[in-house]
C-alpha atoms as a PDB file:
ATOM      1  CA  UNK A   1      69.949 139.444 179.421  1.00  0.00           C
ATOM      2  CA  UNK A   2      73.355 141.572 178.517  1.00  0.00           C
ATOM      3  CA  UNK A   3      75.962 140.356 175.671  1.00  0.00           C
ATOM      4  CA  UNK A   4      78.802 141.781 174.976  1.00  0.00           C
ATOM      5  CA  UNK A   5      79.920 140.505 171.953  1.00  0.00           C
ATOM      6  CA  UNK A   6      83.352 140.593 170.486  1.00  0.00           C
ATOM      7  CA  UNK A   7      84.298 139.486 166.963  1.00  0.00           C
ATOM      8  CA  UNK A   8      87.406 137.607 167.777  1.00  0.00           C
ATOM      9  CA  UNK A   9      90.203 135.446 165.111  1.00  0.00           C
ATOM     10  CA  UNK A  10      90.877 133.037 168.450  1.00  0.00           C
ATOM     11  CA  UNK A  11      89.480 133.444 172.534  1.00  0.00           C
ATOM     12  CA  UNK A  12      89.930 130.466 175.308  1.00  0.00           C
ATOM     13  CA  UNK A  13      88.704 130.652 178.767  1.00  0.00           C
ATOM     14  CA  UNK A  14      91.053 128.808 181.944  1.00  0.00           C
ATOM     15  CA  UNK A  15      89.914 127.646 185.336  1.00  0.00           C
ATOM     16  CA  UNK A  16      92.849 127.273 187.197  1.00  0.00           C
ATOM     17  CA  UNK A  17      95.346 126.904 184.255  1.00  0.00           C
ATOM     18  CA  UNK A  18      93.098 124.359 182.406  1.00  0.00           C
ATOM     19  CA  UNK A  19      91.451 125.990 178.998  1.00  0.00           C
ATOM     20  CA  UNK A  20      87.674 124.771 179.884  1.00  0.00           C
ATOM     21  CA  UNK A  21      86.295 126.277 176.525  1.00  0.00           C
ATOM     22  CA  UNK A  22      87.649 128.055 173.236  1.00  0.00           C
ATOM     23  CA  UNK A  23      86.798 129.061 170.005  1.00  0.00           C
ATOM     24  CA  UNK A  24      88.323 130.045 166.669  1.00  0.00           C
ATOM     25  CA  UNK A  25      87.068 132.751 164.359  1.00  0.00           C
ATOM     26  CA  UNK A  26      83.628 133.727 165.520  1.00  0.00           C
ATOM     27  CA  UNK A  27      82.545 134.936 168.415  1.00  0.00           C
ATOM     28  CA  UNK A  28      83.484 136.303 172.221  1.00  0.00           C
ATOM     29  CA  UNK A  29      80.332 136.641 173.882  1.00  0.00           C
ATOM     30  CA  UNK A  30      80.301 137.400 177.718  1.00  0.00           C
ATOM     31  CA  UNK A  31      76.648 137.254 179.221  1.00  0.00           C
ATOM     32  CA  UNK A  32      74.834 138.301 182.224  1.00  0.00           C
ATOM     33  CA  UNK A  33      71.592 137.535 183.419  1.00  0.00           C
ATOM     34  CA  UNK A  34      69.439 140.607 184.726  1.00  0.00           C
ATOM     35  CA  UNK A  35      66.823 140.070 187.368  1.00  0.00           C
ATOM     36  CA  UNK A  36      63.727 139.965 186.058  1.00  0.00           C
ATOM     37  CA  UNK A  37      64.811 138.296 183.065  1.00  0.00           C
ATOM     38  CA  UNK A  38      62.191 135.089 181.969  1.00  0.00           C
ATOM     39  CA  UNK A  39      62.740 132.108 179.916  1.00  0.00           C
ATOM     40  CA  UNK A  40      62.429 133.730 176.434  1.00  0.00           C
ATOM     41  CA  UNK A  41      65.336 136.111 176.731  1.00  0.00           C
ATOM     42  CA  UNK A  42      67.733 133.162 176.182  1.00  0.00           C
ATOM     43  CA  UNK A  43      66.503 132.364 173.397  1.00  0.00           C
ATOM     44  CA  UNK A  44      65.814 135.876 171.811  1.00  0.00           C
ATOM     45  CA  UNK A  45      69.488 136.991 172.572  1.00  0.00           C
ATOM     46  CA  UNK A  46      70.827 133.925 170.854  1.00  0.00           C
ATOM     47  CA  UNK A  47      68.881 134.423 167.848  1.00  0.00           C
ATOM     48  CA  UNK A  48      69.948 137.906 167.563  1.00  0.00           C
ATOM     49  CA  UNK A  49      73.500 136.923 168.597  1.00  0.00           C
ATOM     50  CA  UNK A  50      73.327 134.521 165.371  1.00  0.00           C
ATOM     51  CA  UNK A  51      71.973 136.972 163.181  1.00  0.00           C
ATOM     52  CA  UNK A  52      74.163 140.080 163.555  1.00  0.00           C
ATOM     53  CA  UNK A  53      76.267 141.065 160.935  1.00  0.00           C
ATOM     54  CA  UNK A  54      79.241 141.966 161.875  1.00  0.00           C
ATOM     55  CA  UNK A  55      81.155 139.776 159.704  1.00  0.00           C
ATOM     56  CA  UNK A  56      83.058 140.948 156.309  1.00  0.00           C
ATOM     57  CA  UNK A  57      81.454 140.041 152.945  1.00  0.00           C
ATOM     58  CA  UNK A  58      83.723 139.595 149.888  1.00  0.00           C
ATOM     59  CA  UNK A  59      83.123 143.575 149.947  1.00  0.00           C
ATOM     60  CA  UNK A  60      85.074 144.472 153.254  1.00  0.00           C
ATOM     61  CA  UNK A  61      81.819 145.289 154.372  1.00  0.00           C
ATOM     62  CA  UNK A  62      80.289 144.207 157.722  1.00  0.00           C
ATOM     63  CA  UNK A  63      77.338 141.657 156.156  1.00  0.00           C
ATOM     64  CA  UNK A  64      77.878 138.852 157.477  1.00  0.00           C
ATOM     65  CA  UNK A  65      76.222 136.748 160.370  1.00  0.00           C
ATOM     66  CA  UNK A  66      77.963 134.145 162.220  1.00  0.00           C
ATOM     67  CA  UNK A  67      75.736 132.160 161.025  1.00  0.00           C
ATOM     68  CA  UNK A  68      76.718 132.759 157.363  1.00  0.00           C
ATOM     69  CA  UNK A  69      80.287 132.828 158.109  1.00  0.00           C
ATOM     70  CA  UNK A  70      79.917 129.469 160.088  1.00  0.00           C
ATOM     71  CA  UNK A  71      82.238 130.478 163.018  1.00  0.00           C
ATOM     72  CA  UNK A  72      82.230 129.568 166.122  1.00  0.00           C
ATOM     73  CA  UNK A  73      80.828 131.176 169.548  1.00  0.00           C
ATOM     74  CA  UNK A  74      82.760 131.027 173.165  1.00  0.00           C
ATOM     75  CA  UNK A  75      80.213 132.192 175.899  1.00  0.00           C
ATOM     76  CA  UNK A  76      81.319 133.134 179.402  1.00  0.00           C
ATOM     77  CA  UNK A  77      79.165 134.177 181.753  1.00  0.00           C
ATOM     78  CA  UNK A  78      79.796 137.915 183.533  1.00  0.00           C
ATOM     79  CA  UNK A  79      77.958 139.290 185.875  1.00  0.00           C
ATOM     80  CA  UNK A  80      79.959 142.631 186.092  1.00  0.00           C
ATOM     81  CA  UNK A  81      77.657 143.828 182.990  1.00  0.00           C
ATOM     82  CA  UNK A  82      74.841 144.445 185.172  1.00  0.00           C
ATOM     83  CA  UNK A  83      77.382 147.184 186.849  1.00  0.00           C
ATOM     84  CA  UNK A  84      75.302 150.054 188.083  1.00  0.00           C
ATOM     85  CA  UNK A  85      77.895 153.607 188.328  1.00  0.00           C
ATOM     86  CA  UNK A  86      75.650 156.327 188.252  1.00  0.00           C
ATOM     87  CA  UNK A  87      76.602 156.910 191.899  1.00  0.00           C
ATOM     88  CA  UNK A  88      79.505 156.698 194.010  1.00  0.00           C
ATOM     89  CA  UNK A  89      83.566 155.048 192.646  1.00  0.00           C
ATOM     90  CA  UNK A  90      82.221 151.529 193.628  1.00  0.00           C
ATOM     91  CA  UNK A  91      79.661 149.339 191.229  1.00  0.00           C
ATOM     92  CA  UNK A  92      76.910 147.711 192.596  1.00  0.00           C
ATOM     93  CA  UNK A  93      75.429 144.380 190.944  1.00  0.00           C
ATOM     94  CA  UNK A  94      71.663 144.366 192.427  1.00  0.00           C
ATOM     95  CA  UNK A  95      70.601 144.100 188.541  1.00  0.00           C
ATOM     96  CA  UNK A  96      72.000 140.791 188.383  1.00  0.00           C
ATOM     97  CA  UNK A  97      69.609 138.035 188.248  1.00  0.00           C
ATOM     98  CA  UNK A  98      70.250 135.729 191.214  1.00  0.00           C
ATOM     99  CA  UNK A  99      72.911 133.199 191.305  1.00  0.00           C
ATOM    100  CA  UNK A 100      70.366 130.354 190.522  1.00  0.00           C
ATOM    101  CA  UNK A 101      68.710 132.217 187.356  1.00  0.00           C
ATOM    102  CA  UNK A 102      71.773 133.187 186.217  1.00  0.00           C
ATOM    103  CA  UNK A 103      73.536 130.024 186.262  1.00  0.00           C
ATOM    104  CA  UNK A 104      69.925 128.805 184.124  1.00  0.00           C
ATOM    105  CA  UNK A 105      69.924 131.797 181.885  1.00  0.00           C
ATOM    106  CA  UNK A 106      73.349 131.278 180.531  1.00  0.00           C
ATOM    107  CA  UNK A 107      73.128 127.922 180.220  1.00  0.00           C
ATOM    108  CA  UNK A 108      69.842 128.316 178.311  1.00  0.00           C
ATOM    109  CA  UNK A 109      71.590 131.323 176.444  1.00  0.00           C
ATOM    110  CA  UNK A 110      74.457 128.837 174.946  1.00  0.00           C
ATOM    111  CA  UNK A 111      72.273 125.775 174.345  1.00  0.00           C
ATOM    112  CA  UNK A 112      69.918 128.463 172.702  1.00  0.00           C
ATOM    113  CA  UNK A 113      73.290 129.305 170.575  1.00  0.00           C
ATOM    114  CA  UNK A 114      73.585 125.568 169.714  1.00  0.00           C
ATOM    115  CA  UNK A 115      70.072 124.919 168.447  1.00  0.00           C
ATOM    116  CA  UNK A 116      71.206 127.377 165.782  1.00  0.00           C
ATOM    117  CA  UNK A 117      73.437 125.492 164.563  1.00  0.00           C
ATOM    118  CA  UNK A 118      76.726 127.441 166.234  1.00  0.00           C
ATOM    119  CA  UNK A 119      79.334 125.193 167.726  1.00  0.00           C
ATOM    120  CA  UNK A 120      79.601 126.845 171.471  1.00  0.00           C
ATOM    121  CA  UNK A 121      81.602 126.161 174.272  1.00  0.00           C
ATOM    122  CA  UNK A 122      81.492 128.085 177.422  1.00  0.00           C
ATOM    123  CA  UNK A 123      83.465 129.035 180.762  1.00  0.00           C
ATOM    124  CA  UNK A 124      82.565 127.669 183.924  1.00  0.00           C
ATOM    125  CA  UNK A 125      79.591 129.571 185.768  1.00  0.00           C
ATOM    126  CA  UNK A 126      80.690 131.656 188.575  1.00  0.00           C
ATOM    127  CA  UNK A 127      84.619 130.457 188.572  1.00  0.00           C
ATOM    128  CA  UNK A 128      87.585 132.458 188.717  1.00  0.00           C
ATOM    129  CA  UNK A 129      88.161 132.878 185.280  1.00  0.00           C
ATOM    130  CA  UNK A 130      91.129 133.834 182.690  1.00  0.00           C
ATOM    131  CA  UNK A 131      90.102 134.859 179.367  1.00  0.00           C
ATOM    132  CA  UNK A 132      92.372 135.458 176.599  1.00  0.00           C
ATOM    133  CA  UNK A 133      91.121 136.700 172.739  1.00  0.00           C
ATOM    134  CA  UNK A 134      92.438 138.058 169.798  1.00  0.00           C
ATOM    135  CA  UNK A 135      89.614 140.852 168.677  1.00  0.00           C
ATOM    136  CA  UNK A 136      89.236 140.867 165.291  1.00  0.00           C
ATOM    137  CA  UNK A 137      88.941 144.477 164.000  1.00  0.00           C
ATOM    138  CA  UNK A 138      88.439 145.208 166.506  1.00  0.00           C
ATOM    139  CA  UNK A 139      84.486 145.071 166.613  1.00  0.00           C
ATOM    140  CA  UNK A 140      82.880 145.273 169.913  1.00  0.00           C
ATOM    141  CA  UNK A 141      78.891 145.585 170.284  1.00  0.00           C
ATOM    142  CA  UNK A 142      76.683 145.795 173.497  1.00  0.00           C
ATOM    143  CA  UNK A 143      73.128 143.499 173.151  1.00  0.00           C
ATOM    144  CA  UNK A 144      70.512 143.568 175.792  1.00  0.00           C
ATOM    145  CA  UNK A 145      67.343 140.976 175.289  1.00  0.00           C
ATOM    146  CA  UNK A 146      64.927 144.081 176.695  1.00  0.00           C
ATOM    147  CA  UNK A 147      65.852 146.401 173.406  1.00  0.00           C
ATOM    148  CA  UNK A 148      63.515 144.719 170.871  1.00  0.00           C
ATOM    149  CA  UNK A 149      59.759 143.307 171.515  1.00  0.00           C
END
């Protein structure tokens, strides 16, 4: 599985022109499901979601998890980050898990996020979305489940 995660002060999500999900200060996360991705990676990605420090300390420094800071997560699932460019002006998506895993994966991914103990809400799987957020620093990182054993 792909994150991109974005430390944000505020982010909501709309289906058409109803906010669906939202979150304060915490986290953005958008997700994608790659093929070949089993039912561990939920759960790996959400731990190391949790864990990454990214957050000021009384410092300035970035030390904090959002676990530690206690924020708050909204997922939205995105299947454009399995985008493969190397060739040609337009992205294909074949590294996408299928419809059916992915719609599994990312809800596995933010119930995974819950059973940390991080209030999540999420978008609406494969819907026309609208997300707005206010990126806090800003601080943008790139996970993928596959990078760590």
């Amino acid at each position: 599985m792909r994150a991109l995660v974005q430390r944000v002060t505020e982010a909501s999500v709309e289906v058409e022109g109803a906010v669906v999900g939202r979150c304060g200060a915490g986290l953005m996360i958008l997700v994608c499901a790659m093929a070949g991705d089993d039912d561990t990676a939920p759960a790996k990605l959400a731990a190391r979601v949790a864990k990454l420090r990214i957050f000021r300390d009384d410092r300035g420094r970035m030390n904090r998890s959002l676990l530690d800071t206690q924020g708050s997560a909204l997922v939205v699932s995105q299947f454009t980050l399995a985008a493969d460019t190397r060739t040609g002006n337009r992205p294909g998506f074949s590294s996408a898990a299928t419809p059916e895993d992915g719609r599994r994966l990312y809800e596995a991914f933010a119930a995974a996020l819950r059973e940390q103990g991080i209030a999540a809400e999420t978008g609406v799987f494969g819907a026309d979305m609208k997300v707005r957020l206010v990126n806090d620093g800003p601080v943008t990182i790139w996970l993928d489940s596959s990078d760590r054993a």
